[in-house]
Every structure is written in C-alpha cells, then in structure tokens.
N, C-alpha and C. Protein backbone atom coordinates (compact mmCIF):
# COMPACT_ATOMS: atom_id res chain seq x y z
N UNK A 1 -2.69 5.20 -27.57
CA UNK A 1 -1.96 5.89 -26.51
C UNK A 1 -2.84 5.99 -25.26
N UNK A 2 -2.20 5.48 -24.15
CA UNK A 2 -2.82 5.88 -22.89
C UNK A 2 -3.08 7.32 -21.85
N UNK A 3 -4.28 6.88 -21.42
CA UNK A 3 -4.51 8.56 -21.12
C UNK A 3 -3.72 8.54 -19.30
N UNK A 4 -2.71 9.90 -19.44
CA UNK A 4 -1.99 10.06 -17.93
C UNK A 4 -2.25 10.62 -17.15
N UNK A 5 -3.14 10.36 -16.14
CA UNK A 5 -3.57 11.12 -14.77
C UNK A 5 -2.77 11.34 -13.53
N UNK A 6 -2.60 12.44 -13.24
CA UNK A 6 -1.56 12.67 -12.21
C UNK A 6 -2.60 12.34 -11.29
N UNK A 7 -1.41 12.06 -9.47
CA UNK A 7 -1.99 11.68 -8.59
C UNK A 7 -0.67 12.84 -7.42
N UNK A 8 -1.26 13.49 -7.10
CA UNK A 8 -0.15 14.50 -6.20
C UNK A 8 -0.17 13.14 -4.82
N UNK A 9 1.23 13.77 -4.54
CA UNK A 9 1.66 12.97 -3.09
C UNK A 9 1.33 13.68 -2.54
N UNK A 10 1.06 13.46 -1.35
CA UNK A 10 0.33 13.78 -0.11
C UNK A 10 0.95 13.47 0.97
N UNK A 11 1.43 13.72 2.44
CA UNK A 11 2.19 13.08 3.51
C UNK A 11 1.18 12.52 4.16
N UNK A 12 2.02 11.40 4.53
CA UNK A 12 0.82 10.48 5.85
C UNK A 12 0.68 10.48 7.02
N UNK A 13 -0.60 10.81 7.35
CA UNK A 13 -1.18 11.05 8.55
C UNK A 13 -2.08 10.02 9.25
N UNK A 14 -2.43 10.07 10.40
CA UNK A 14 -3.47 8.79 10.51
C UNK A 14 -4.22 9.35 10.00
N UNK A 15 -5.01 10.79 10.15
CA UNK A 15 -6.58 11.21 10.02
C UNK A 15 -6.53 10.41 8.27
N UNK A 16 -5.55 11.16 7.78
CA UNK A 16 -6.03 10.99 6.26
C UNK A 16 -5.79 9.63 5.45
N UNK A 17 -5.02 8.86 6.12
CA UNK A 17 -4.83 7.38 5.90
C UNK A 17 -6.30 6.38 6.63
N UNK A 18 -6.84 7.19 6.92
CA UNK A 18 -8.08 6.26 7.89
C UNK A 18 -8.69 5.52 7.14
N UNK A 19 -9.27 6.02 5.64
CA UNK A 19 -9.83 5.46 5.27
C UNK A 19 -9.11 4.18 4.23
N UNK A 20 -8.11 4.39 4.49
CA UNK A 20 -7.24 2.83 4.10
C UNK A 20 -6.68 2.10 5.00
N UNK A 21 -6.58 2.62 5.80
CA UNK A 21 -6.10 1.31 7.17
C UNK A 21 -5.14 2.44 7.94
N UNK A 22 -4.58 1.74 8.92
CA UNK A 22 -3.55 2.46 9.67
C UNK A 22 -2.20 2.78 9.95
N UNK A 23 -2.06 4.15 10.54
CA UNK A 23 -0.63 4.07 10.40
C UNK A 23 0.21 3.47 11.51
N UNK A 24 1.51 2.83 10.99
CA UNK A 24 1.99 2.06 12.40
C UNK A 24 3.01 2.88 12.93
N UNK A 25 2.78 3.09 14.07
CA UNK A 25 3.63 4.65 14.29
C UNK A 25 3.58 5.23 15.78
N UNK A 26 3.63 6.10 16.34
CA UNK A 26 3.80 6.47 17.66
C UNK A 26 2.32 7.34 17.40
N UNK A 27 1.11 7.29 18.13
CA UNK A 27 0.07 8.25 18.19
C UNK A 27 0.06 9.15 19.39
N UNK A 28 -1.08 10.20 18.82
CA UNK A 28 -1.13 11.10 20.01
C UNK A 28 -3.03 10.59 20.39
N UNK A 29 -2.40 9.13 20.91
CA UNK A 29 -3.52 8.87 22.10
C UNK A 29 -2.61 8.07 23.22
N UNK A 30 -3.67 7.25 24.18
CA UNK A 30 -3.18 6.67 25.07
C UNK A 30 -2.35 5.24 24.48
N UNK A 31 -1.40 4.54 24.83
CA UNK A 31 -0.61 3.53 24.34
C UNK A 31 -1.39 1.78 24.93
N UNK A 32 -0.94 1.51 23.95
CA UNK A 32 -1.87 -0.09 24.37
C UNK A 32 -0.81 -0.61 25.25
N UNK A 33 0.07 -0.32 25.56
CA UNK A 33 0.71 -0.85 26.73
C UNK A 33 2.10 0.21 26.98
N UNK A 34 2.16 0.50 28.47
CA UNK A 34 3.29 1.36 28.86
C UNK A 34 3.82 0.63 30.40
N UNK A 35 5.30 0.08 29.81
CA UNK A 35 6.32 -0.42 31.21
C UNK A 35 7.37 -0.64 30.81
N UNK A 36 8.21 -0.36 31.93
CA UNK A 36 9.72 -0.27 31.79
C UNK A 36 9.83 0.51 31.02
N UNK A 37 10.81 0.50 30.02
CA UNK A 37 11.14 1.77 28.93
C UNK A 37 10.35 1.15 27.96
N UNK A 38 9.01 0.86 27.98
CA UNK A 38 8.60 0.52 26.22
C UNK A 38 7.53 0.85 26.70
N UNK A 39 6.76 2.00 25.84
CA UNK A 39 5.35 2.34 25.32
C UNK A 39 4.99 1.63 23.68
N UNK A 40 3.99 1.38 23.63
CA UNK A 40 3.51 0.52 22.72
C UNK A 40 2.22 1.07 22.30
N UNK A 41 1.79 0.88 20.94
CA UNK A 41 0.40 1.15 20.11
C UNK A 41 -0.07 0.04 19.32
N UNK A 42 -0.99 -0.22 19.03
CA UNK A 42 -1.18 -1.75 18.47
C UNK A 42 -2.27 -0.73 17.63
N UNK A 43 -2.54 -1.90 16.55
CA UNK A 43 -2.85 -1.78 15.15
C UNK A 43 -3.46 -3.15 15.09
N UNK A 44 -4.85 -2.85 14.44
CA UNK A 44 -6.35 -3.88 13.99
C UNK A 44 -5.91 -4.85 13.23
N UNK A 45 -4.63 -5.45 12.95
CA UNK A 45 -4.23 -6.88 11.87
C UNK A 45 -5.37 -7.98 12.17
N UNK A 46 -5.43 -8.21 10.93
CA UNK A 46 -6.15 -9.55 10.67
C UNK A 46 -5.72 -10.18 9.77
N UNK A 47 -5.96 -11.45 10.03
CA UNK A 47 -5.61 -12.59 8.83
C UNK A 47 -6.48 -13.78 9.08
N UNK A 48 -6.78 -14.30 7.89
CA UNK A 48 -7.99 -15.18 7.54
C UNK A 48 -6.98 -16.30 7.31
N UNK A 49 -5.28 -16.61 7.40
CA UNK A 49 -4.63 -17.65 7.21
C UNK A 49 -3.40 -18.24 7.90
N UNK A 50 -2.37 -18.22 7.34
CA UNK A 50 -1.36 -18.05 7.87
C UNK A 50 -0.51 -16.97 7.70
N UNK A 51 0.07 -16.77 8.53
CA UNK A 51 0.67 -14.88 8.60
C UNK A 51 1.92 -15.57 7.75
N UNK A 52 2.41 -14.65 7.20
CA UNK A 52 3.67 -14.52 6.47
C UNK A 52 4.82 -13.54 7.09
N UNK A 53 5.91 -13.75 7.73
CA UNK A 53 6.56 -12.50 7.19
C UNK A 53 7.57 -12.14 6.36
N UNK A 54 7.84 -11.32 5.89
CA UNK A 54 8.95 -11.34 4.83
C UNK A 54 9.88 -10.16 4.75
N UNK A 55 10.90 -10.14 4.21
CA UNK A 55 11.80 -8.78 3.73
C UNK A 55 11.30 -8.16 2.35
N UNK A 56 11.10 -7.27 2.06
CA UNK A 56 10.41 -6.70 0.56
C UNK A 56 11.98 -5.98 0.14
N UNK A 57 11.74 -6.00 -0.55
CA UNK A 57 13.02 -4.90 -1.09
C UNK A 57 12.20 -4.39 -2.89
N UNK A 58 12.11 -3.20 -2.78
CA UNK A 58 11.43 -2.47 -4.05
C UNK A 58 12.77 -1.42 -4.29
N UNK A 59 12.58 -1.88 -5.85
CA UNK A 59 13.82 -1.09 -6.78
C UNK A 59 13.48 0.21 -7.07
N UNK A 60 14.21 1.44 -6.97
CA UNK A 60 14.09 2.50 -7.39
C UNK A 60 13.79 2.67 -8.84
N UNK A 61 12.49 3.41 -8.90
CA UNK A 61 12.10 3.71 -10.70
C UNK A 61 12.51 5.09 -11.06
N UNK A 62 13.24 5.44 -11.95
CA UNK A 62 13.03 6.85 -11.92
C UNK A 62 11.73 7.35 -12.52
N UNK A 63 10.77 7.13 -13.10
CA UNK A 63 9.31 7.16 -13.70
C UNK A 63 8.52 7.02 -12.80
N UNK A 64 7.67 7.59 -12.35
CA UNK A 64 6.63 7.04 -11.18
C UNK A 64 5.47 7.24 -11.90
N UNK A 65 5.38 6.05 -12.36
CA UNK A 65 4.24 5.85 -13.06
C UNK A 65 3.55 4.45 -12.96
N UNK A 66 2.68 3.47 -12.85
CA UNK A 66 1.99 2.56 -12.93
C UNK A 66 0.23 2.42 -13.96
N UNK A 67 0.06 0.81 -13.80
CA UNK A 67 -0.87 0.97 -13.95
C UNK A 67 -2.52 -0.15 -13.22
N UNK A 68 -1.28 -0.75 -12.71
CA UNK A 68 -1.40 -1.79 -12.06
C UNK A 68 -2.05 -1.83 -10.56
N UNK A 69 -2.92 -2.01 -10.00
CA UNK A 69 -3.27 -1.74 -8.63
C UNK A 69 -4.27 -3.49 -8.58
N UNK A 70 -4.47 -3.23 -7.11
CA UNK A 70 -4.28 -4.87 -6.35
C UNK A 70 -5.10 -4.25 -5.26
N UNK A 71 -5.84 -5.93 -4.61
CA UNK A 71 -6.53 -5.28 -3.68
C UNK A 71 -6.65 -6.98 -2.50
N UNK A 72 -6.59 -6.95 -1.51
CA UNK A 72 -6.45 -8.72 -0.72
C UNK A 72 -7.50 -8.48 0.21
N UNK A 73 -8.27 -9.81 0.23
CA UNK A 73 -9.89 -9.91 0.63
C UNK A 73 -9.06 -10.97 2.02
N UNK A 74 -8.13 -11.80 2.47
CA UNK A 74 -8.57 -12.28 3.27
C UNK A 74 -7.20 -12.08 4.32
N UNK A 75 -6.28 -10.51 4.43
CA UNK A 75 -5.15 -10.20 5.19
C UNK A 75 -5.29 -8.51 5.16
N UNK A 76 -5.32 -8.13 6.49
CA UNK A 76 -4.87 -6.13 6.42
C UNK A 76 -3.31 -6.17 6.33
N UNK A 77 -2.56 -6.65 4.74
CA UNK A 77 -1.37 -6.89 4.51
C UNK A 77 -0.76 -5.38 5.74
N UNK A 78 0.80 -5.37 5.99
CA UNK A 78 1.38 -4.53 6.45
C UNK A 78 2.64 -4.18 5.90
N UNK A 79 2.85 -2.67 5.82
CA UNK A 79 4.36 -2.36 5.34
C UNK A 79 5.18 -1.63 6.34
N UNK A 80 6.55 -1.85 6.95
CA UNK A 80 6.96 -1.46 8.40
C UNK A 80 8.47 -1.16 7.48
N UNK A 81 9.02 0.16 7.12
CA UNK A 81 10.12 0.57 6.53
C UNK A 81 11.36 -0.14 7.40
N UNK A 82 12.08 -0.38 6.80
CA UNK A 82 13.65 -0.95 7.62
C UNK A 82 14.55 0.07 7.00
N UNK A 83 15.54 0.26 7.40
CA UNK A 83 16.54 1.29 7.82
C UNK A 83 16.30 2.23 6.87
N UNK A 84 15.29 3.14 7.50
CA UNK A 84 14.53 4.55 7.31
C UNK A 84 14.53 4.76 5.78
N UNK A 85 13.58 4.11 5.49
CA UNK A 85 13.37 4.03 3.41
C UNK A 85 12.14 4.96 3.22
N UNK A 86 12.23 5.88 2.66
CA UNK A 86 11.08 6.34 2.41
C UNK A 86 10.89 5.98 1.12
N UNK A 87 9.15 6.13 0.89
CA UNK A 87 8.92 5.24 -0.26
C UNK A 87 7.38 6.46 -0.91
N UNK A 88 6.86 6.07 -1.25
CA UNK A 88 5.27 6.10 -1.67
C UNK A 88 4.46 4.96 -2.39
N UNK A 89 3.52 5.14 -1.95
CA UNK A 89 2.69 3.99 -2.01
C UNK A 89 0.87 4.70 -2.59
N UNK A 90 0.42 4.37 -3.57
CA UNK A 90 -1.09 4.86 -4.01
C UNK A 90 -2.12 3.61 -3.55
N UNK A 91 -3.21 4.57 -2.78
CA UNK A 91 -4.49 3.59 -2.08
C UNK A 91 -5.68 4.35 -2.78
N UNK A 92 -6.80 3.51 -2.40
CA UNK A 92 -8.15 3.83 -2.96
C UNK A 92 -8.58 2.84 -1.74
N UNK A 93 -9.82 3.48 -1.24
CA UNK A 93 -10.85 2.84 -0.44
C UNK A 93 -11.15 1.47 -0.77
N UNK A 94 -11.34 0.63 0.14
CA UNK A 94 -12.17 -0.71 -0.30
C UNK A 94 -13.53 -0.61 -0.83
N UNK A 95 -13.96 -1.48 -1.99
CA UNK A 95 -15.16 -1.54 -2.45
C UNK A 95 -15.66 -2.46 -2.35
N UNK A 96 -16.69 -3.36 -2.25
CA UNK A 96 -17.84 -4.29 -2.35
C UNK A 96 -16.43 -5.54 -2.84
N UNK A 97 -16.40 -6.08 -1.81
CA UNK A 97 -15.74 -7.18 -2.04
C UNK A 97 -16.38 -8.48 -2.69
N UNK A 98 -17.55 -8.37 -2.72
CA UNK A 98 -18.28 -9.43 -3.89
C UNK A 98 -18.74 -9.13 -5.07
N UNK A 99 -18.45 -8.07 -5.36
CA UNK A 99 -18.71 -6.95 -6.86
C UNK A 99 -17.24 -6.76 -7.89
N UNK A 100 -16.80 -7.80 -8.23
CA UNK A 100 -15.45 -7.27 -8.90
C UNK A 100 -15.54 -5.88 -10.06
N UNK A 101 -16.87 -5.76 -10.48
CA UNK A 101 -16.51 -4.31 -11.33
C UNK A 101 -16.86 -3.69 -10.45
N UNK A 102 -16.86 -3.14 -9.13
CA UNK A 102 -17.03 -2.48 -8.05
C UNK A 102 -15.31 -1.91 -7.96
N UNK A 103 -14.75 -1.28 -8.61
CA UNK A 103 -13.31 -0.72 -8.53
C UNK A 103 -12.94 0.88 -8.70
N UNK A 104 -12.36 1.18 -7.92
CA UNK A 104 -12.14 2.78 -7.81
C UNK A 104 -12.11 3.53 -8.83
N UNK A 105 -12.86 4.54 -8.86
CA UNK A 105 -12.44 5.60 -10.21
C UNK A 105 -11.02 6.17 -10.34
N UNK A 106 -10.70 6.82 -11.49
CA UNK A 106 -9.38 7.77 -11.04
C UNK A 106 -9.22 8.31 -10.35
N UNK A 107 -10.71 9.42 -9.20
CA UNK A 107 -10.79 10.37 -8.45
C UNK A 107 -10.42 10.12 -7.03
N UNK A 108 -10.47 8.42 -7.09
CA UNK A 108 -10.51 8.05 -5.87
C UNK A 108 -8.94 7.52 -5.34
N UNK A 109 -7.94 8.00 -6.28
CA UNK A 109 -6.77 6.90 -5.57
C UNK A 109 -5.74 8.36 -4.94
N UNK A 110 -5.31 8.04 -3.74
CA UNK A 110 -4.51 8.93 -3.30
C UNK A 110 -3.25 8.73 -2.95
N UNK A 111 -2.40 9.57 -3.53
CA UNK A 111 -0.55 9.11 -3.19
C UNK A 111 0.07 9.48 -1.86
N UNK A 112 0.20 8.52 -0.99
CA UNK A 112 1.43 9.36 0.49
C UNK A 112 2.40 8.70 0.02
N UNK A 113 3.08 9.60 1.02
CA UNK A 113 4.65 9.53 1.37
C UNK A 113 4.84 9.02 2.47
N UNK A 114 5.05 7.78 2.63
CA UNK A 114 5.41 6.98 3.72
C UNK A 114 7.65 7.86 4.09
N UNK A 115 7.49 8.39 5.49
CA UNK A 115 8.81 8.71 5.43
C UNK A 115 9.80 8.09 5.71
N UNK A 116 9.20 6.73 6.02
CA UNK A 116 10.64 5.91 6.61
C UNK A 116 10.30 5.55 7.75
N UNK A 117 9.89 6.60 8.66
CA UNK A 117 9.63 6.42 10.41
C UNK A 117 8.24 5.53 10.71
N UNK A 118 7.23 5.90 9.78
CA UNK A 118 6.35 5.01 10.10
C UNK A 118 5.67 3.92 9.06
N UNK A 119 5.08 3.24 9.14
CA UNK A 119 4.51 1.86 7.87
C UNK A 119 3.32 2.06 8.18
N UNK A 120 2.35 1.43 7.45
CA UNK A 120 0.89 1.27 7.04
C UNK A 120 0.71 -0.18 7.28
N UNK A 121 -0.51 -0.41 7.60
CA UNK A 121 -1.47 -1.27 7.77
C UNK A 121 -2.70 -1.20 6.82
N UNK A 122 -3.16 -1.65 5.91
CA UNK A 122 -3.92 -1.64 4.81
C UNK A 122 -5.14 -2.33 5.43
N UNK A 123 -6.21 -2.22 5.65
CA UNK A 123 -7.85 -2.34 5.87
C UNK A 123 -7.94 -3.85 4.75
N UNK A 124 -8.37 -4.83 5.14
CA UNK A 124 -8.71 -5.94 4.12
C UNK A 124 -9.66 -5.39 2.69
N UNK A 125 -9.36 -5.59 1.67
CA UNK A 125 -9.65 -4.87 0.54
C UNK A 125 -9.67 -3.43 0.03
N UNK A 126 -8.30 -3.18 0.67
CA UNK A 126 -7.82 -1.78 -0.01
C UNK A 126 -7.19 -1.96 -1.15
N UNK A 127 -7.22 -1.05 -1.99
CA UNK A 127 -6.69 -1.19 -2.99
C UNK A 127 -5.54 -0.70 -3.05
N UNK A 128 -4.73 -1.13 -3.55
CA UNK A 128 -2.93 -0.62 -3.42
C UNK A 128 -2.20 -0.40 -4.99
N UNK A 129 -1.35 0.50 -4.96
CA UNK A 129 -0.30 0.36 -6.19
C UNK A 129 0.98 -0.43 -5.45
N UNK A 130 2.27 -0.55 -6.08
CA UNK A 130 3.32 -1.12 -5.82
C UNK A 130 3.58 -0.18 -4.48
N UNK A 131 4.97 -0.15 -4.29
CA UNK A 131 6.00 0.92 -3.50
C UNK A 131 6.84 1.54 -4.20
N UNK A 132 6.94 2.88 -4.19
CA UNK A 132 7.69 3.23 -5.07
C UNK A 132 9.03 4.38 -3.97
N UNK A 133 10.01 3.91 -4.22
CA UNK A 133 11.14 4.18 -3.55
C UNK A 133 11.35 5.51 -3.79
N UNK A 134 11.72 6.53 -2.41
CA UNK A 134 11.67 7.95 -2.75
C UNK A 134 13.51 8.24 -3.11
N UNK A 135 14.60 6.65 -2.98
CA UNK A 135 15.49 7.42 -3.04
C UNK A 135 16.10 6.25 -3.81
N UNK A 136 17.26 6.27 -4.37
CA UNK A 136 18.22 5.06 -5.26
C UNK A 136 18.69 4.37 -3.62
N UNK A 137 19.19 3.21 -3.96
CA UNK A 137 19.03 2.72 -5.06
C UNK A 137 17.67 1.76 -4.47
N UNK A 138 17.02 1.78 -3.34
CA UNK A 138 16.08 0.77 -3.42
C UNK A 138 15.40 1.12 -1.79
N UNK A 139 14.27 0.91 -1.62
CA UNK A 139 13.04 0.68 -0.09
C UNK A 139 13.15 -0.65 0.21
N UNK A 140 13.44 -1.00 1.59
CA UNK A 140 13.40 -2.38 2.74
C UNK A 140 12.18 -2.56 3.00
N UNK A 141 11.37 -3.38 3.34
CA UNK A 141 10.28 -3.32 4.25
C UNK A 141 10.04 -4.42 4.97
N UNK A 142 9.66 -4.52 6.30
CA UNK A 142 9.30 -6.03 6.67
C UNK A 142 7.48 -5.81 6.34
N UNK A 143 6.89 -6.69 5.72
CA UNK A 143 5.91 -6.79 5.21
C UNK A 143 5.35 -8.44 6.04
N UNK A 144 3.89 -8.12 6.38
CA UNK A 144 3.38 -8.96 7.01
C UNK A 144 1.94 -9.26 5.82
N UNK A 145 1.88 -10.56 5.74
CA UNK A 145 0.71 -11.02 4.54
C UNK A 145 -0.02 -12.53 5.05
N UNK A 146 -0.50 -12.76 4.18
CA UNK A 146 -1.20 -13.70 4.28
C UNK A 146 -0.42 -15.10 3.47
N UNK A 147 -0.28 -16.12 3.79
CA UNK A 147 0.77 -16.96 2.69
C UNK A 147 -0.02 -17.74 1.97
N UNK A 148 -1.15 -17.64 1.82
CA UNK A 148 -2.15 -18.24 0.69
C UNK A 148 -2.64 -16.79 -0.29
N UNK A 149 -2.63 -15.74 0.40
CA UNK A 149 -2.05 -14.55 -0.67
C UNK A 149 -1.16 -14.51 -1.38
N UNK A 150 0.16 -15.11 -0.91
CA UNK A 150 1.49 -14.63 -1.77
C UNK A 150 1.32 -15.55 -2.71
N UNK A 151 0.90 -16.62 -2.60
CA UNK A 151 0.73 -17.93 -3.15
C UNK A 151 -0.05 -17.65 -4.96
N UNK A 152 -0.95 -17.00 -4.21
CA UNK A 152 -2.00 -17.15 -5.23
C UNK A 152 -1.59 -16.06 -6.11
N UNK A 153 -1.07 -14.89 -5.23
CA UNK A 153 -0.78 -13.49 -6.34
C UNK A 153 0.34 -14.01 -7.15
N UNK A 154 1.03 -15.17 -6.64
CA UNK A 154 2.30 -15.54 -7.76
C UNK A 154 1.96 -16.17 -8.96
N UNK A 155 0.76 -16.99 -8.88
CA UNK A 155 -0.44 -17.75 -9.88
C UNK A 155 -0.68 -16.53 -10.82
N UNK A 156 -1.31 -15.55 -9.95
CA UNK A 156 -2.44 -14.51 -10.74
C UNK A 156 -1.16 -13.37 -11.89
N UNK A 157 -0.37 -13.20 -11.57
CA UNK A 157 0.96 -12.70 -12.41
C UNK A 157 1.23 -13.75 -13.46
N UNK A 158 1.13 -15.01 -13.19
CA UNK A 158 1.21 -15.45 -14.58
C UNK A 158 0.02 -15.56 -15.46
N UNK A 159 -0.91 -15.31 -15.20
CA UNK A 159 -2.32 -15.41 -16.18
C UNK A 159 -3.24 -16.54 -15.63
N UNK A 160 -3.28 -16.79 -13.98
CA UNK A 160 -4.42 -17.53 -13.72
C UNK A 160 -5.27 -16.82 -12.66
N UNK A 161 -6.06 -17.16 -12.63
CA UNK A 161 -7.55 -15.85 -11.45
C UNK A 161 -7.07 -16.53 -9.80
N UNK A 162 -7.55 -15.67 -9.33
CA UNK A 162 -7.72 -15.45 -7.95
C UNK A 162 -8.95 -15.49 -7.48
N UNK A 163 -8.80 -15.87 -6.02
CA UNK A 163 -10.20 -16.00 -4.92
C UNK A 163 -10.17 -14.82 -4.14
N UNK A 164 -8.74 -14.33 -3.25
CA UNK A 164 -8.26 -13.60 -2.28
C UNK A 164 -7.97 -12.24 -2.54
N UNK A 165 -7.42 -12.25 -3.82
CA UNK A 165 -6.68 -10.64 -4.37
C UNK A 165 -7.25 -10.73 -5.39
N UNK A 166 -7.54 -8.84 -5.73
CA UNK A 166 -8.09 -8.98 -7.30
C UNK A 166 -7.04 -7.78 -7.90
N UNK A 167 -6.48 -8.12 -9.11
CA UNK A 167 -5.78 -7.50 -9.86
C UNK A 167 -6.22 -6.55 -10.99
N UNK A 168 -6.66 -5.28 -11.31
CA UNK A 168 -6.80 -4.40 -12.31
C UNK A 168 -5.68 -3.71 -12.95
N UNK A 169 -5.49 -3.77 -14.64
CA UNK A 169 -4.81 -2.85 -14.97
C UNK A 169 -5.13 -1.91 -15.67
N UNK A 170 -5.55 -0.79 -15.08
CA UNK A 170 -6.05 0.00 -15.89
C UNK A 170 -5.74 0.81 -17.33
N UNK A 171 -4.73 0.41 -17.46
CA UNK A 171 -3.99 0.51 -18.66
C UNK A 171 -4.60 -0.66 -19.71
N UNK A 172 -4.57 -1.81 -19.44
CA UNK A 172 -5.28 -3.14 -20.23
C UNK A 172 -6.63 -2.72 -20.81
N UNK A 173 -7.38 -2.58 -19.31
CA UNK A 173 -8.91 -2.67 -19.37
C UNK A 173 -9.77 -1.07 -19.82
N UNK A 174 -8.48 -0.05 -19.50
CA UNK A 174 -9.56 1.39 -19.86
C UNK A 174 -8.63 2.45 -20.18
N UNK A 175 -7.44 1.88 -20.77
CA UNK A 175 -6.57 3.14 -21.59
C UNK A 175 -5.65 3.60 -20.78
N UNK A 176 -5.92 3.68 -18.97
CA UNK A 176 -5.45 4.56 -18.52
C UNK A 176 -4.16 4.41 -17.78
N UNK A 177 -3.17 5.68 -17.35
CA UNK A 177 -2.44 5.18 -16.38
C UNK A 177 -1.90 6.63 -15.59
N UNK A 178 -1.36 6.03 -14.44
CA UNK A 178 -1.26 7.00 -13.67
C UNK A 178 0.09 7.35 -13.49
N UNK A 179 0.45 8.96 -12.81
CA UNK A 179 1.84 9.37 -12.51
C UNK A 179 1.71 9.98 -11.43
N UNK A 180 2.63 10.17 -10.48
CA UNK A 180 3.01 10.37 -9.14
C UNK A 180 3.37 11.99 -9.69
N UNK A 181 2.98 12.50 -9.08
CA UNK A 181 3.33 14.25 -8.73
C UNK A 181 3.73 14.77 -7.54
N UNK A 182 4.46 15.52 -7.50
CA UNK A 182 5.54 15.81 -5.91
C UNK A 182 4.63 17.74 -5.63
N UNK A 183 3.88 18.00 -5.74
CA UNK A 183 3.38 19.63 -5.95
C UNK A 183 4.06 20.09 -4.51
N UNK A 184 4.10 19.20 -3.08
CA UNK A 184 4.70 19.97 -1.98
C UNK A 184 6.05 19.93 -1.82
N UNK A 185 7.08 18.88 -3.03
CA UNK A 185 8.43 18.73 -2.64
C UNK A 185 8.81 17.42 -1.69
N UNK A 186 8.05 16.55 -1.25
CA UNK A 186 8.18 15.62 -0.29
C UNK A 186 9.25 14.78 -0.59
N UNK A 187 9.12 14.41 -1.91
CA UNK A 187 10.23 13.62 -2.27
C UNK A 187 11.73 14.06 -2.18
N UNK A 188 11.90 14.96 -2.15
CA UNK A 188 13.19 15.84 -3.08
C UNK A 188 13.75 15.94 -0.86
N UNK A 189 12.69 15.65 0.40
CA UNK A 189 13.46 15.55 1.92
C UNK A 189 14.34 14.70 2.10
C-alpha cells in the first residue's frame, strides 16, 4: 500500500509562483508595451526548438490524486486557460538538471489554483504534475511547448528514456502518492 501525502491548494500569485516560473496575467508593474487600447506584459519564454502550439483539453477527475510528475530541460512549457477553466496544477522547484536523482522531496511540491483568468509559464526544469480540472466536465488550455518535447514525452509514456523531460513516479520508485487538499475552499468558487 502506498503512502498518501496531502498537498493543500494554495491560490496563485506571482510572488509565490516565482519560484516556478511566471504568471501570465495583468501585473502591478509597468507594461512591456502600452498603445491604443492594448496594454501588454510579456513573460521570459524560451525554447531550445521548435515552438509548438496546441489546444490541451484535461478531463475532470473526481480523485485528485497523482503520482506522476515531469519536468522539460529544453522549453519554459506554457499554460494560458481558454474559456475561463479553472484548474490546479502541482510544481516543485527545478533541480540540477544534470543530476537525475536530484528530484524534489514531498516537502517541496506546492498545489495552486490557476482561476481561469490567468496561465503559468513554467521556468525550464520545473517540475510539474498533470492539470487537474476544478470543474466537470473538463479544462481548455492553449499550451505552448517545445515539439521535440511532445515528441519524445510520447516515446517516454511508452517505456523508452528521454534526453529533454524526465519522468518520476513516485508511486513506482518510493511507495508514494499524493492528494490535493482544498483547506481554503478554492475549489468549491
């Protein structure tokens, strides 16, 4: 039997998302560009390939539970909600990208609540869980990646290794797995 560690949701902020990448969203600084009716904020993307973009669509679980987390060495993948999906999503800091047992403890992974209004930008080797949909029947996202990422993570799901993304299940490798906890109600807005 696997051991179940809760992970409380948390709402997302830039301060507290910093250390996983950024939020894409309206800030309270100056705008990277303001004319005509459009103010604008730009966000640090990188990609080491060819950009991808795509439609995501993630199915509502009623279980919020995983065990599975992922991490991409050569894209700051992006998630940008389409018609106002709120979701949650679990991160852990990047670690030593040339150290594969270099991987987050339990202490280290934290759950937001993405509300719909704004998306994330993930730091190149953050570690990520899935998306997990805050409402039935399912979360949109336009998602921006790398296409020698998608490529390879479609390889690495069937049982062959990776260069770019590294896959842990902590359930496989150390018993464990995790559950989403709501302690402020976020989900239930």
């Amino acid at each position: 039997m696997s051991d179940l560690i809760d992970i409380p949701i948390e709402p997302l902020t830039p301060e507290a998302f910093a250390p996983f990448g950024q939020v894409i969203g309206a800030r309270n600084e100056p705008p990277l560009f303001q004319g005509g009716n459009a103010t604008t904020w730009g966000v640090d993307f990188e990609i080491d390939g060819t950009m991808e973009l795509h439609f995501a669509r993630f199915d509502y679980q009623p279980v919020l539970e995983f065990s599975l987390v992922e991490r991409h060495f050569a894209v700051t993948q992006s998630f940008i909600p389409l018609n106002n999906d709120a979701s949650v999503t679990v991160f852990a800091a990047p670690t030593d990208p040339n150290d594969p047992a270099a991987i987050p403890t339990t202490r280290d992974f934290r759950a937001f609540y993405i509300d719909g209004a704004q998306g994330v930008m993930m730091w190149k080797g953050t570690w990520h869980s899935s998306r997990f949909p805050a409402r039935q029947p399912a979360a949109t996202f336009a998602f921006l990646t790398d296409a020698r990422t998608t490529a390879e993570l479609t390889e690495m799901l069937a049982g062959k290794p990776g260069t770019l993304t590294q896959l842990v299940d902590y359930e496989k490798e150390y018993g464990q797995r995790f559950r989403l906890t709501d302690p402020q109600g976020l989900m239930a807005g």
